[in-house]
Structure formats: C-alpha cells, structure tokens
C-alpha atoms as a PDB file:
ATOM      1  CA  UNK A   1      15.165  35.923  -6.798  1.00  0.00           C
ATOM      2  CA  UNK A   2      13.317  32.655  -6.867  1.00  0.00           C
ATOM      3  CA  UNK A   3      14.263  29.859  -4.949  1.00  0.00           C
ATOM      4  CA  UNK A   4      15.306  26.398  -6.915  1.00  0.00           C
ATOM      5  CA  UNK A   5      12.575  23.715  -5.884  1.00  0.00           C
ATOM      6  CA  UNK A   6      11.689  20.342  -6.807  1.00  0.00           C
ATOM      7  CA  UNK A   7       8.414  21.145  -6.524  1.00  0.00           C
ATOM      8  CA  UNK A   8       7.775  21.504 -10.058  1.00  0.00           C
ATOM      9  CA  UNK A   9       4.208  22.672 -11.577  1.00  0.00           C
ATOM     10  CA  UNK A  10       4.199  19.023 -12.994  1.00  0.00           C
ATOM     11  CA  UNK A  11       4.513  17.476  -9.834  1.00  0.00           C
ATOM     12  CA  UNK A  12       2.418  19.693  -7.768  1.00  0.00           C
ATOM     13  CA  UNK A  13      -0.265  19.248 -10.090  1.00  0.00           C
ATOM     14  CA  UNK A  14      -0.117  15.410  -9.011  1.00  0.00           C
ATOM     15  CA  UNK A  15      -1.293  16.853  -5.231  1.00  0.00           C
ATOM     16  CA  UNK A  16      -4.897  15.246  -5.374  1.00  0.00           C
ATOM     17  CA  UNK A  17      -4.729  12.573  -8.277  1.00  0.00           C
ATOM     18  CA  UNK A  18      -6.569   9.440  -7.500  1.00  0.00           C
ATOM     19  CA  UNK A  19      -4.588   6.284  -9.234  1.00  0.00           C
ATOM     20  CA  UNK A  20      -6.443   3.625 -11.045  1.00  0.00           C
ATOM     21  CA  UNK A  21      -7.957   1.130  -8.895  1.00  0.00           C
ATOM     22  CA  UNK A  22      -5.971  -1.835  -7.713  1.00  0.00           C
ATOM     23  CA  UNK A  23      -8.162  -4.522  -7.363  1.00  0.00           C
ATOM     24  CA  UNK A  24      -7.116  -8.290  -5.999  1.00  0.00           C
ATOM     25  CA  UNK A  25      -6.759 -11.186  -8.210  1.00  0.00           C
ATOM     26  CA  UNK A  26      -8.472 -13.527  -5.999  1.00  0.00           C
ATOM     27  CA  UNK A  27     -11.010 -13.412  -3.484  1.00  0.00           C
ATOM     28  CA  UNK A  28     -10.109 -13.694   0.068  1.00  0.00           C
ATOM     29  CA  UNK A  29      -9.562 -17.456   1.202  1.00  0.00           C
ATOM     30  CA  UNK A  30      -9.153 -19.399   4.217  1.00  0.00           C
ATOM     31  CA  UNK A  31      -5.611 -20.392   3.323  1.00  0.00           C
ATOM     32  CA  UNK A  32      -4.331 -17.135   2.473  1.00  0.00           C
ATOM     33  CA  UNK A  33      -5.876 -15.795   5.763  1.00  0.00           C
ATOM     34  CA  UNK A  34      -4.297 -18.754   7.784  1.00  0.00           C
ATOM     35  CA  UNK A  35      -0.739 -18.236   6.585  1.00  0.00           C
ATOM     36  CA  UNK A  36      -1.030 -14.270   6.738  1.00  0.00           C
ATOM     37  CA  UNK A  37      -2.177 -15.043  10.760  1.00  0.00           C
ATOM     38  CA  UNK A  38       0.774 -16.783  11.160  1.00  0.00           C
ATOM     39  CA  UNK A  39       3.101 -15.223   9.531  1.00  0.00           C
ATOM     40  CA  UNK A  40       2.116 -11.849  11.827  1.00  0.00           C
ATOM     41  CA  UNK A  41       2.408 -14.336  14.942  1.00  0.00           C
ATOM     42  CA  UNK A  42      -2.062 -13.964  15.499  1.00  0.00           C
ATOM     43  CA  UNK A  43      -3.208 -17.530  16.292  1.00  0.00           C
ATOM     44  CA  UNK A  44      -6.728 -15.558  17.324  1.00  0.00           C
ATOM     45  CA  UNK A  45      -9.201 -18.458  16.625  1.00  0.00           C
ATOM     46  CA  UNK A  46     -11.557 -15.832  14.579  1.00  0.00           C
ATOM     47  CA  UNK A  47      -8.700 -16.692  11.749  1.00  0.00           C
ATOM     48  CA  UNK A  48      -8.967 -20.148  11.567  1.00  0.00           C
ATOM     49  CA  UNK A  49     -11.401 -21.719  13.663  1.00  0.00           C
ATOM     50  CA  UNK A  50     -14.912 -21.770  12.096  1.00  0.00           C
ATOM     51  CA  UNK A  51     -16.754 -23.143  15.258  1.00  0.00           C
ATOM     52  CA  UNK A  52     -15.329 -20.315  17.476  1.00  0.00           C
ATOM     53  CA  UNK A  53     -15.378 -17.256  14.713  1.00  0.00           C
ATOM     54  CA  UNK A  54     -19.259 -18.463  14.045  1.00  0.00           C
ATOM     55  CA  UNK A  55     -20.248 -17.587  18.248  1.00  0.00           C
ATOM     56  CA  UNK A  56     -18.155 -14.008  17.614  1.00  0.00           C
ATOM     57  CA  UNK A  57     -19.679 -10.977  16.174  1.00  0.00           C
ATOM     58  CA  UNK A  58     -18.613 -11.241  12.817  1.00  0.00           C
ATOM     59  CA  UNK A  59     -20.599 -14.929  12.715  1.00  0.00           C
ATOM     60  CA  UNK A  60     -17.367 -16.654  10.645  1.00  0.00           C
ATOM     61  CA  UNK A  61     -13.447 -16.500   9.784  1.00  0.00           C
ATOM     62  CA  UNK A  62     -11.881 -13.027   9.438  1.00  0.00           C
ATOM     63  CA  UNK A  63      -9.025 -12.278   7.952  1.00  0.00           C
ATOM     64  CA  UNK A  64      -6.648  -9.449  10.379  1.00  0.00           C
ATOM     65  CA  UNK A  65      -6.737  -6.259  10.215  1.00  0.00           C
ATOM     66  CA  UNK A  66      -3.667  -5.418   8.153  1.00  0.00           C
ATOM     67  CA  UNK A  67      -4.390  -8.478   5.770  1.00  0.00           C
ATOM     68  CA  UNK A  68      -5.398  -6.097   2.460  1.00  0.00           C
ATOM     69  CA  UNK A  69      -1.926  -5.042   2.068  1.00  0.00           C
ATOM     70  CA  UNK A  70      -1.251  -8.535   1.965  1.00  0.00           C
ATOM     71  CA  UNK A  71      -4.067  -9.062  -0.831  1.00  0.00           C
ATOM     72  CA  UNK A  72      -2.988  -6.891  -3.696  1.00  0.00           C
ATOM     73  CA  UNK A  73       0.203  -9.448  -4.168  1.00  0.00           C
ATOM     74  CA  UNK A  74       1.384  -9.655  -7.705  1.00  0.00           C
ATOM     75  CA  UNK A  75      -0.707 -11.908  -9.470  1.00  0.00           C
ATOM     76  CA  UNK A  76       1.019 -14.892 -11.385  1.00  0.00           C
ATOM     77  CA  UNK A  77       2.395 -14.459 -14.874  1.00  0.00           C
ATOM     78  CA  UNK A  78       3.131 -10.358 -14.532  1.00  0.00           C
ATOM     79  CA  UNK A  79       6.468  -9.460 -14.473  1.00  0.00           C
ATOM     80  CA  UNK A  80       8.622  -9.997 -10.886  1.00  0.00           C
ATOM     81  CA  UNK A  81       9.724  -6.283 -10.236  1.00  0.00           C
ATOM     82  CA  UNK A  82      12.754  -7.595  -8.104  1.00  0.00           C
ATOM     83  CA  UNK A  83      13.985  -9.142 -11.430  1.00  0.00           C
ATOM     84  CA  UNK A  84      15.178  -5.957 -12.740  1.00  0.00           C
ATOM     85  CA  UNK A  85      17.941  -6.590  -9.760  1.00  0.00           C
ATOM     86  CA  UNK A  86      19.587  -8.490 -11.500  1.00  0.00           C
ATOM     87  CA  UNK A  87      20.543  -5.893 -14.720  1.00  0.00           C
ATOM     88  CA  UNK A  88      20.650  -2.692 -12.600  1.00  0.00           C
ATOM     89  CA  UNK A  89      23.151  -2.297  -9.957  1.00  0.00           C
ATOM     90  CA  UNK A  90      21.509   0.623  -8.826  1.00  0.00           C
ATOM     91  CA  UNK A  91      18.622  -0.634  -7.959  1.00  0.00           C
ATOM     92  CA  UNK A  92      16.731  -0.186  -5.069  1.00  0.00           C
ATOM     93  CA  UNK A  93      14.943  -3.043  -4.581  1.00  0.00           C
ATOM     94  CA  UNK A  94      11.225  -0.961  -3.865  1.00  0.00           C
ATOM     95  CA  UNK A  95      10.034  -0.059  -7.590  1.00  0.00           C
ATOM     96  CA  UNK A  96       7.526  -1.869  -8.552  1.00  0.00           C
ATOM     97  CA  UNK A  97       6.945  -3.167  -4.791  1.00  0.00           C
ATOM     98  CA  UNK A  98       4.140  -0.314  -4.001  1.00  0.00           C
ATOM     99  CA  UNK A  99       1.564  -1.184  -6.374  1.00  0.00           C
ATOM    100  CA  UNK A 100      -0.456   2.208  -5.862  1.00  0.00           C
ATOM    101  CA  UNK A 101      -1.932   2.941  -9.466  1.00  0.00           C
ATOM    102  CA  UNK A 102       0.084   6.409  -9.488  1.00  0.00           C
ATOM    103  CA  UNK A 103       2.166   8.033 -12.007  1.00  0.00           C
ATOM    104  CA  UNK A 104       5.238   8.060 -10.525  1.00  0.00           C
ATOM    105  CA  UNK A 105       6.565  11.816  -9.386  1.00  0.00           C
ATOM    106  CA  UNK A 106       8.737  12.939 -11.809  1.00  0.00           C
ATOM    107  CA  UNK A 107      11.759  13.555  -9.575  1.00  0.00           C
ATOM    108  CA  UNK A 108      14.801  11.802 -11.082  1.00  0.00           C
ATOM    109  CA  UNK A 109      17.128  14.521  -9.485  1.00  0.00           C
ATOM    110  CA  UNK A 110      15.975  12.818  -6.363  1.00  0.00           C
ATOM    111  CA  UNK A 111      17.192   8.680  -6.647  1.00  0.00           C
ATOM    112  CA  UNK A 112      17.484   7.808  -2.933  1.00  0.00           C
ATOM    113  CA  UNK A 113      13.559   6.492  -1.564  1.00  0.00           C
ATOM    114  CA  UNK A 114      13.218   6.235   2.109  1.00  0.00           C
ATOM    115  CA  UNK A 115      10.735   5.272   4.128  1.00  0.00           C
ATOM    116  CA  UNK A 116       9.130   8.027   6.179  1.00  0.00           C
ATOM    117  CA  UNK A 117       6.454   6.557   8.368  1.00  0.00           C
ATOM    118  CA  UNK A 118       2.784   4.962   7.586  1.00  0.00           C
ATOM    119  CA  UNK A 119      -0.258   5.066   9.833  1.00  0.00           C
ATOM    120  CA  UNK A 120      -3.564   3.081   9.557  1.00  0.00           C
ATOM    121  CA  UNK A 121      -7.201   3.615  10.207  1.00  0.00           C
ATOM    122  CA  UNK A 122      -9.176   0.190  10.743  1.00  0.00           C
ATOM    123  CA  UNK A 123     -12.717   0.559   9.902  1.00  0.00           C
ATOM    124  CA  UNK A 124     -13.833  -3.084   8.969  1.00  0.00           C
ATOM    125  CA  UNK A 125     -11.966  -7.033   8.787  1.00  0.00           C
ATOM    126  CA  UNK A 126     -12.041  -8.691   5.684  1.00  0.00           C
ATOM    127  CA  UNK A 127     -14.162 -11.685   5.269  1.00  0.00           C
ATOM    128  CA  UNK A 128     -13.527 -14.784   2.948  1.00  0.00           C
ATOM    129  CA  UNK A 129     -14.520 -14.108  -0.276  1.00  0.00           C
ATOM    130  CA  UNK A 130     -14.354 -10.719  -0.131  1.00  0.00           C
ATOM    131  CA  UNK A 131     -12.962  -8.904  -3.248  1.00  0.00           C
ATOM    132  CA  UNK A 132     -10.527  -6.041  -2.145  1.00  0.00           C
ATOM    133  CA  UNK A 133     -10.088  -2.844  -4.494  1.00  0.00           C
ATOM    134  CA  UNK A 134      -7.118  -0.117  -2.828  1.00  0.00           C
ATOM    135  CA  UNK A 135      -7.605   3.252  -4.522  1.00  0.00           C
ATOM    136  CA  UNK A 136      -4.921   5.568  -3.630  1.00  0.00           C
ATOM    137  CA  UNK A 137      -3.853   9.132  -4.258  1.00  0.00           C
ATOM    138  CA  UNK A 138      -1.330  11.669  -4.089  1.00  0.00           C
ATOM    139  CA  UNK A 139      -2.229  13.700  -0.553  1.00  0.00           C
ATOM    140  CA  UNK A 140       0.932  15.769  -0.262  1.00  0.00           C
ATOM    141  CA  UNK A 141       3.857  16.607  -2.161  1.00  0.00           C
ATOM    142  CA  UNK A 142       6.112  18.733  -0.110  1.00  0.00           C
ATOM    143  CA  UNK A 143       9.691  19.579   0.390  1.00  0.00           C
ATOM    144  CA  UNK A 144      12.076  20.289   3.445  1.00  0.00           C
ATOM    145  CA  UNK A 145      16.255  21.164   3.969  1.00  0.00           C
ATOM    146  CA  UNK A 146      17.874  18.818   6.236  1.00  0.00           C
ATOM    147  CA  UNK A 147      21.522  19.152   7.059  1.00  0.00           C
ATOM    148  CA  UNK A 148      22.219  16.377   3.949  1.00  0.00           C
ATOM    149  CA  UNK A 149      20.189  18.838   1.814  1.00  0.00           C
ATOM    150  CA  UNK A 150      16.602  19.221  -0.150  1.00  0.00           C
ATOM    151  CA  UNK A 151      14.060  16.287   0.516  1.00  0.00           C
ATOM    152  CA  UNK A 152      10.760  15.492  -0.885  1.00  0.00           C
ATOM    153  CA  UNK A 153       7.666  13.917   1.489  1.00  0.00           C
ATOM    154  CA  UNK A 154       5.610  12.363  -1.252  1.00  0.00           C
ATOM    155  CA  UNK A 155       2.261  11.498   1.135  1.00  0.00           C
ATOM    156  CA  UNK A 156       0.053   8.513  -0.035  1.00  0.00           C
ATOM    157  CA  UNK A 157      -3.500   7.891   0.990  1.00  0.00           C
ATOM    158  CA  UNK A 158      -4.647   4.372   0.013  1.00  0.00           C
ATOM    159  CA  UNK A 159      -8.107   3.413   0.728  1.00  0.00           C
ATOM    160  CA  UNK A 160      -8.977  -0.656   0.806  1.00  0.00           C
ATOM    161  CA  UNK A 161     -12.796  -1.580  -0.001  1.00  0.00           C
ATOM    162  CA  UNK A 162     -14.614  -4.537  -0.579  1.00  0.00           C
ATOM    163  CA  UNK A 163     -16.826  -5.565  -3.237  1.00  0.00           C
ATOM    164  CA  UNK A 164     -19.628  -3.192  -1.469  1.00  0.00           C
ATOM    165  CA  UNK A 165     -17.398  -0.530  -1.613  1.00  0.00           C
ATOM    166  CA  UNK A 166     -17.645  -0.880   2.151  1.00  0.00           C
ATOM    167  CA  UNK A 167     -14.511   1.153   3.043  1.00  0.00           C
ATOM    168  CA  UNK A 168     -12.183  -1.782   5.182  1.00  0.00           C
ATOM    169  CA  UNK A 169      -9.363   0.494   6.187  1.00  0.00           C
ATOM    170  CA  UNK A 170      -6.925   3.259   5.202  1.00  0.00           C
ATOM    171  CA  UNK A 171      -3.244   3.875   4.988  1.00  0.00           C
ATOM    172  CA  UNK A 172      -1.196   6.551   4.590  1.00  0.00           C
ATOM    173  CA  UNK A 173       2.533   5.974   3.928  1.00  0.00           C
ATOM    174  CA  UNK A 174       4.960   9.041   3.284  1.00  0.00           C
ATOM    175  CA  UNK A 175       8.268   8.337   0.923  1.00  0.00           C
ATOM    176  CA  UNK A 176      10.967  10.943   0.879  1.00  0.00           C
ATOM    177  CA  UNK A 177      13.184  11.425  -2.263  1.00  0.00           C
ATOM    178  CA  UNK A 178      16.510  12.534  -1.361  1.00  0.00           C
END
C-alpha cells in the first residue's frame, strides 16, 4: 500500500531548480547603508565614516554584513504585495515578501507558512556601488509527521554576488507548509 505524500513528482522535481536572478534596482549607496546601520543598532564607523573606513582594510564605507537582504527591496512602481491584504482575509501577510525567483511549490493542501530557521555564511561586505544579484534555489523539499500532522520543510539556498560575481554571502532559510 503506498503511503499518501505531498511530495508529489511535480514538486520533487523542483529539488535543485535555480530561480531567475534577482538583481537590485540600485547600486549600493551611502544613505541606504547609513539607515540599514542604524536601523540594526551598528554605529561601526566603517558604515559611515569615510576618514576612519579609508585607514581599515577594506580602504572605504562598507555596508554590514546582512545588508543584501536589505538590497533586493521592491523597486518603486511594482505592485505592493501587502496590498492584496486588503481583499483577502486569509492572507498571510508573507507572499510576495520573499522575492526568491522560484516557482512557488505547488502545495495548496498545505496554506499555513511558518518560519523554520535561516542560517548565513559571510564571505565578503558590500561596498558602495556595488550591484547585488541573489540567485536562489530549491535545496530540499522534504516532509515530516508532527503530532498536528504532515509538514513540508521547503529548504532555500540564496546566494548574494556582486557585479564580479564575487560571491558576498549565502543564506539558507527553511519554510514549512502545514
């Protein structure tokens, strides 16, 4: 007898797709870099002051380490995803938030989306006027019984480059479907 699954041929087929790249509507600036440090409670002078970053390592402003989540904002003019709040009383407020590229997984068995955990690898800081690209793909698609019942563990890699394609840092953010 086989066992009912939501792991579908469809979906596992998504196990390995690369999304279309996500690239930033504006380069890296000072301002942006000065309200992201503050709003993460850094006042580290290698975001803002050009006469100390210049005598570090990096020879001029940063932007921290976390910042190219930040960058791939929606851009002005497209569409506000929280918008659709205001029709749907079922909405969840995320759709649309997690710009990743991806199809989404067809699971619409499954409408609950929690948040299951993220990790991050730092490899290099932005720099103003940098142009930041995330590329992301499915990892995992997997499945476990809790006492509530069947989950899905949809894993994400994201991977945030410059305009070098000099690889800035990595994320990987698991979503369960419930």
């Amino acid at each position: 007898m086989m066992e009912d699954t939501y792991i579908t041929p469809e979906v596992k087929a998504l196990i390995g797709l690369n999304g279309e790249p996500e690239i930033c509507w504006e380069p890296v600036e000072r301002s942006e870099v000065r309200r992201f440090a503050q709003a993460v409670m850094d006042d580290d002078p290698i975001f803002w002051n050009d006469a100390y970053a210049r005598q570090t390592k990096y020879g001029s402003i940063v932007a921290p380490p976390l910042f190219p989540l930040f960058a791939l904002r929606r851009p002005p003019g497209t569409p506000d995803p929280l918008g659709e709040a205001a029709t749907d009383p079922d909405f969840d407020g995320s759709a649309g938030l997690l710009r990743t590229g991806l199809p989404p997984v067809p699971l619409p068995q499954l409408p609950r989306l929690l948040n299951g955990g993220s990790e991050v690898e730092f490899y290099q800081l932005p720099m103003l006027g940098d142009r930041i690209t995330a590329r992301a793909k499915y990892l995992d698609i997997y499945e476990k019984t809790g006492r509530s019942g069947t989950m899905v563990f949809i894993v994400i890699e994201t991977r945030y480059l410059n305009q070098h394609d000099e690889l800035l840092m990595v994320s990987r953010v698991t979503l369960i479907r419930r």
